[in-house]
Protein backbone atom coordinates (compact mmCIF):
# COMPACT_ATOMS: atom_id res chain seq x y z
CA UNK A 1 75.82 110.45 63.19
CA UNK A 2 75.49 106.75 61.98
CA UNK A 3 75.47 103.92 64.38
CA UNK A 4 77.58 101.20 63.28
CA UNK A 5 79.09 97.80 64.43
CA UNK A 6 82.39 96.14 63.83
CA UNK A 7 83.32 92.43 64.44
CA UNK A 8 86.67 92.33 64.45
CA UNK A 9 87.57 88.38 64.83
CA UNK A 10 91.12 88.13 65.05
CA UNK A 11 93.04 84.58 64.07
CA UNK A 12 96.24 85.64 66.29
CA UNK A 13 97.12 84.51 69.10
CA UNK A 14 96.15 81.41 67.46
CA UNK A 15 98.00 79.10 65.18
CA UNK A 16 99.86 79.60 63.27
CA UNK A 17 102.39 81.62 65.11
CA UNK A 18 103.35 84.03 62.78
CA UNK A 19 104.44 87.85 64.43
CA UNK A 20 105.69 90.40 62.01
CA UNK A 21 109.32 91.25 61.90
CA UNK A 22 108.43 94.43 63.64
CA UNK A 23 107.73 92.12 66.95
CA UNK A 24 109.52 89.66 66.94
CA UNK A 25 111.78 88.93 69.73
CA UNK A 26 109.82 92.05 71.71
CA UNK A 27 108.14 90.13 74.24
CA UNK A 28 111.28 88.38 75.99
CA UNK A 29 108.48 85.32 75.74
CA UNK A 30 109.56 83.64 72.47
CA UNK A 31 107.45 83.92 69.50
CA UNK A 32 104.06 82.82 71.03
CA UNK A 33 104.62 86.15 73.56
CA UNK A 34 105.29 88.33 70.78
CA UNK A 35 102.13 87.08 68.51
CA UNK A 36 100.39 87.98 71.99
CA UNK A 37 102.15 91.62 71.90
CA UNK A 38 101.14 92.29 68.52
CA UNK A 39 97.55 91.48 68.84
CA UNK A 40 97.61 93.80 71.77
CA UNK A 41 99.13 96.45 69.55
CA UNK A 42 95.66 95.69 66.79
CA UNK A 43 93.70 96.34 69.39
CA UNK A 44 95.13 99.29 70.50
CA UNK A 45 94.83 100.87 67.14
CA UNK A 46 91.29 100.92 67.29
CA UNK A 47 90.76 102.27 70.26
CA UNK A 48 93.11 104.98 69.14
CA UNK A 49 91.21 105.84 66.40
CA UNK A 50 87.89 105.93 68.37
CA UNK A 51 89.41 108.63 70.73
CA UNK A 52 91.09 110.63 67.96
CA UNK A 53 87.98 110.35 65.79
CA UNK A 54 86.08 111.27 68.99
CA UNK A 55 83.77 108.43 68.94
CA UNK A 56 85.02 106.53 72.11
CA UNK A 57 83.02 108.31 74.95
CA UNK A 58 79.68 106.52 73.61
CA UNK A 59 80.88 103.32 71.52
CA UNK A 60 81.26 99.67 73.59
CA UNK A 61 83.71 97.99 72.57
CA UNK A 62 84.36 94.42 73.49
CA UNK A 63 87.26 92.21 73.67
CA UNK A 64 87.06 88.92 74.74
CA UNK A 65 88.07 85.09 74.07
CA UNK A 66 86.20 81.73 72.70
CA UNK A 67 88.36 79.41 74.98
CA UNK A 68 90.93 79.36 77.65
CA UNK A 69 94.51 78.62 76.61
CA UNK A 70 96.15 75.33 75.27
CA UNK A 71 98.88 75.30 76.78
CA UNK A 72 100.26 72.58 79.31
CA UNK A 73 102.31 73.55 82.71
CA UNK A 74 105.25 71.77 81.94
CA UNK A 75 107.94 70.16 84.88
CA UNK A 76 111.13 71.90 85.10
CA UNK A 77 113.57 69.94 83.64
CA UNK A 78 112.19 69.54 80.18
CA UNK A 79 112.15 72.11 77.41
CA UNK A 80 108.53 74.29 77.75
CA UNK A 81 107.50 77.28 74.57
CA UNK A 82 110.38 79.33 75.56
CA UNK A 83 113.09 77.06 74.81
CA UNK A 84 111.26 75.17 72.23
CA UNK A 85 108.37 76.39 70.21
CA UNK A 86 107.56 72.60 69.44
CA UNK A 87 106.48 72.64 73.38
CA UNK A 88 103.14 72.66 74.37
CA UNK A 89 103.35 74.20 77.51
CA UNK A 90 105.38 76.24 80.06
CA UNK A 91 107.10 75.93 82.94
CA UNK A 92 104.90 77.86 85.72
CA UNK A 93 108.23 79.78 86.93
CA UNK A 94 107.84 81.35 82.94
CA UNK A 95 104.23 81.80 82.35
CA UNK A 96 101.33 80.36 83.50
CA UNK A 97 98.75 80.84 80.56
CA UNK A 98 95.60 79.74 82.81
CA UNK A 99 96.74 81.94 85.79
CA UNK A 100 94.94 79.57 88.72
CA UNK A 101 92.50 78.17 86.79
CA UNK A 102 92.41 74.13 86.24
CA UNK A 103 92.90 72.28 82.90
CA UNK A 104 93.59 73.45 79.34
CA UNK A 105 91.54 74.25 76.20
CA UNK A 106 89.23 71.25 75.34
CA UNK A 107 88.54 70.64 79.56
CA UNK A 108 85.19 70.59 81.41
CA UNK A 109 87.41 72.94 84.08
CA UNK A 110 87.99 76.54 84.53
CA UNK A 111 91.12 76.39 82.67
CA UNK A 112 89.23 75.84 79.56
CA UNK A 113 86.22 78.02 79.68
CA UNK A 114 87.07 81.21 81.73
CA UNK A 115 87.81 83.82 79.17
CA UNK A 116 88.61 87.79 79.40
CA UNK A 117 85.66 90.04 78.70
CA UNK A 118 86.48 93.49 78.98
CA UNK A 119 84.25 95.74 78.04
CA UNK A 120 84.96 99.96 77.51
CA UNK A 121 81.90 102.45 77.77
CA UNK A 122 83.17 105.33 78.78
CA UNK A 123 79.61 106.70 78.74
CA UNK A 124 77.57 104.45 80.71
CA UNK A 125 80.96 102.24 82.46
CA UNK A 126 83.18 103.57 85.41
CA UNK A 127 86.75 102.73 84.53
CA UNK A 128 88.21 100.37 86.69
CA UNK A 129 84.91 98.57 88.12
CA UNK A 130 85.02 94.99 88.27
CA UNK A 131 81.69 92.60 87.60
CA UNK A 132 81.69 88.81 89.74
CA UNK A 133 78.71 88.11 88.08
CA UNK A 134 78.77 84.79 85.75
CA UNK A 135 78.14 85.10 81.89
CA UNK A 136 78.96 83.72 78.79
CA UNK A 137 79.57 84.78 75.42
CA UNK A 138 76.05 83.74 74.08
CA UNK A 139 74.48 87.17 76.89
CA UNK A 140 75.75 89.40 74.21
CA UNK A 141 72.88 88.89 71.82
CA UNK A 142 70.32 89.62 74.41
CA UNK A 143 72.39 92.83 75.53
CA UNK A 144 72.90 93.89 71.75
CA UNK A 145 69.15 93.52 70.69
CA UNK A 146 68.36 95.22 74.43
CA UNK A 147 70.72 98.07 73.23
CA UNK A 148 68.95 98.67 69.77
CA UNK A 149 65.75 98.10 71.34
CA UNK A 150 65.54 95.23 69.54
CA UNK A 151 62.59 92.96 71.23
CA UNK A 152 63.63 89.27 71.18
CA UNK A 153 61.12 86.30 69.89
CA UNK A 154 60.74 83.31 71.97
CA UNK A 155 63.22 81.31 69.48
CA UNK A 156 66.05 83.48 69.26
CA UNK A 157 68.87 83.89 72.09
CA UNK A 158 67.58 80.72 73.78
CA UNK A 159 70.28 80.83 76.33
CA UNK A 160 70.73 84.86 75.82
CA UNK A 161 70.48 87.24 78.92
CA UNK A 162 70.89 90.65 78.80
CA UNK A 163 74.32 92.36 80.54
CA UNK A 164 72.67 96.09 80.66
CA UNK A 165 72.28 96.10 84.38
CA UNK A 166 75.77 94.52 84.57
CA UNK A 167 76.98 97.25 82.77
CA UNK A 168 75.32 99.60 84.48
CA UNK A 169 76.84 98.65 87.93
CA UNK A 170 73.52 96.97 89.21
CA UNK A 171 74.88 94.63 91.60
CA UNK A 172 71.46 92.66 91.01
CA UNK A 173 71.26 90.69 88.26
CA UNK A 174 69.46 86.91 87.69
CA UNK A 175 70.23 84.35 84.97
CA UNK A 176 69.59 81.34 84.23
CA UNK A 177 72.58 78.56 85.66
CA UNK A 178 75.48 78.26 82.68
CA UNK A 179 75.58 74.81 81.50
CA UNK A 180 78.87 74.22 79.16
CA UNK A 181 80.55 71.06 78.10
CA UNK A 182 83.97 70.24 76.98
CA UNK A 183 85.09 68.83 73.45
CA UNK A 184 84.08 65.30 74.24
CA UNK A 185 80.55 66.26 75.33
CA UNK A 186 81.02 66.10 79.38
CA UNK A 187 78.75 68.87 80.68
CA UNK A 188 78.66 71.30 83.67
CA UNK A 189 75.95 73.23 84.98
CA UNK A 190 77.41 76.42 87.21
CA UNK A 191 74.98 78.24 89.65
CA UNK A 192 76.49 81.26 91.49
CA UNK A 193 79.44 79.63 93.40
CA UNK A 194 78.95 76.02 92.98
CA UNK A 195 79.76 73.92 89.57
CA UNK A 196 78.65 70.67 89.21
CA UNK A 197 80.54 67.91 86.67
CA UNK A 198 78.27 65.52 85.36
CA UNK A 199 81.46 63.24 84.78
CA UNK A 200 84.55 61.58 86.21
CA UNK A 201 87.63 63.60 84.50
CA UNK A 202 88.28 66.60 82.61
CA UNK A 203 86.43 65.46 79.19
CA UNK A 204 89.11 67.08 77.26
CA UNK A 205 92.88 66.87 77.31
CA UNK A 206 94.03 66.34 81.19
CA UNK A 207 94.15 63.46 82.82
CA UNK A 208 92.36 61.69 83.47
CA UNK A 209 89.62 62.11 80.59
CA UNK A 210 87.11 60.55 82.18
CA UNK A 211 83.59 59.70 80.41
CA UNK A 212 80.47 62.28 80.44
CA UNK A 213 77.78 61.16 83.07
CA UNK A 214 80.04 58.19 84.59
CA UNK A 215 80.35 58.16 88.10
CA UNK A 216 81.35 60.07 90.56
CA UNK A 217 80.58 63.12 89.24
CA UNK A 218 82.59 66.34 90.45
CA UNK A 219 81.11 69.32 92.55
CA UNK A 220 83.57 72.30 93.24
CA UNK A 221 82.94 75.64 95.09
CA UNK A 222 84.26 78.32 93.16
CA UNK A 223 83.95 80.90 95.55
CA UNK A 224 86.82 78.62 98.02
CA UNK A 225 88.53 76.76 95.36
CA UNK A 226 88.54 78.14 92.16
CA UNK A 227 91.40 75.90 91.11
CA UNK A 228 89.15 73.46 91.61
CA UNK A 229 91.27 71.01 93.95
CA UNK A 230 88.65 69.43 96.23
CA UNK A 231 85.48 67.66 94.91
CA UNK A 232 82.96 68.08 97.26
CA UNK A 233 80.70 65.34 95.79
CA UNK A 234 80.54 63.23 98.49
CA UNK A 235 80.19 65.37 101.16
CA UNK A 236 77.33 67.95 99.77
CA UNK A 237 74.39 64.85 98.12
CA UNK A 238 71.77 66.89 98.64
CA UNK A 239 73.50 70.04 96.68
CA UNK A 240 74.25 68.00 94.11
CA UNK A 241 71.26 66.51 93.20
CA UNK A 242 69.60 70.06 92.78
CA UNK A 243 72.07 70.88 90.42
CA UNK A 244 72.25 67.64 88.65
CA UNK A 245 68.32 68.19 88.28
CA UNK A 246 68.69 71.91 86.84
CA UNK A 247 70.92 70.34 84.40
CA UNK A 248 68.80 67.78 83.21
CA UNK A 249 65.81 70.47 82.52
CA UNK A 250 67.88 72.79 81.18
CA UNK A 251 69.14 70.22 78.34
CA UNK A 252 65.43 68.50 78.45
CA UNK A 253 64.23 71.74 77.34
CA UNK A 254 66.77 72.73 75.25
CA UNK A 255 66.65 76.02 76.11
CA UNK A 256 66.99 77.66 79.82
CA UNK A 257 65.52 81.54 79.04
């Protein structure tokens, strides 16, 4: 009868590790896998309540990440999380944290910034469907003030687009190119397939680091590599450029809706 909203920001699976006794040793992954388990389980026990409360056919609910994992792929042949917690990383045989995806936490590559979003509408959603469509965390403003009819002023959501026709299961949907950065300030601009790296490493924690706009920059095509094994800098000028360009208005403007 009353619309409401929850935010419901979990610490765990973050640091400090710390599953309940009721977990622990569950998850045949160490501690780490059964932190994971028992932030599964939170979850779990609100969707439970929305379907025995009979609120889940028309409530969205959300769950979703702020950053890819931290964790190293470690050689064989030295200790990785499972056989020492102190270990920052696995061996790939174990777990690989980043599935395919390049780079760590903290890195200008996939590794750091792709993130789950997984989104339940029974009402509006088909169960099962599957979006390619880029985003980022920052489209959920848009799609929450579109949602409450909610008309947005020219300074808020800068870099907000709604995700109603996503959700929907338009296969048409336009947005502005997604420009991120990685925790020493080397930036990215991606545009439908293509991801340019306006620097020379990962900006972050893999080596090498590299330093933001020094030369050669990095182009990738998602769509063919999305591990993101063969820069195509040098062989695609032209492409570049373009995107190197968007970039520069985007941050020139400080704004890119």
């Amino acid at each position: 009868e009353k619309p409401f909203f929850l935010y419901f920001p979990l610490t765990s699976p973050h640091k400090p590790v710390v599953p309940s006794d009721k977990f622990k040793g569950k998850s045949d992954y160490g501690i780490y896998g059964d932190f994971v388990m028992e932030t599964d389980d939170a979850v779990g026990q609100i969707l439970k309540v929305l379907d025995e409360t009979k609120q889940a056919e028309n409530t969205i609910v959300v769950v979703t990440s702020d950053n890819g994992s931290f964790m190293f792929r470690i050689d064989e042949g030295k200790p990785d999380h499972i056989d020492d917690f102190r270990a920052v990383g696995y061996h790939p045989n174990n777990h690989q944290s980043n599935s395919i995806w390049r780079g760590t936490k903290a890195d200008i590559y996939e590794g750091g910034h792709r993130v789950p979003l997984l989104v339940r509408w029974p009402a509006s959603i088909k169960a099962g469907s599957v979006s390619d469509h880029t985003t980022t965390l920052t489209d959920w403003y848009a799609t929450i003030a579109e949602l409450v009819d909610y008309l947005l002023a020219d300074n808020e959501g800068e870099d907000s687009f709604s995700l109603m026709p996503v959700l929907k299961g338009h296969s048409e949907w336009q947005r502005a190119p997604v420009i991120h950065h990685s925790i020493n300030g080397m930036f990215a601009i991606r545009d439908g397939k293509w991801k340019l790296i306006a620097g020379n490493g990962s900006g972050g924690r893999q080596a090498p680091r590299g330093k933001p706009f020094e030369r050669p920059y990095q182009l990738y095509d998602l769509a063919a590599d999305p591990s993101e094994t063969k820069n195509l800098i040098s062989t695609h000028p032209q492409l570049a450029e373009a995107l190197e360009k968007k970039l520069d208005d985007i941050r020139n403007a400080g704004r890119s809706r």
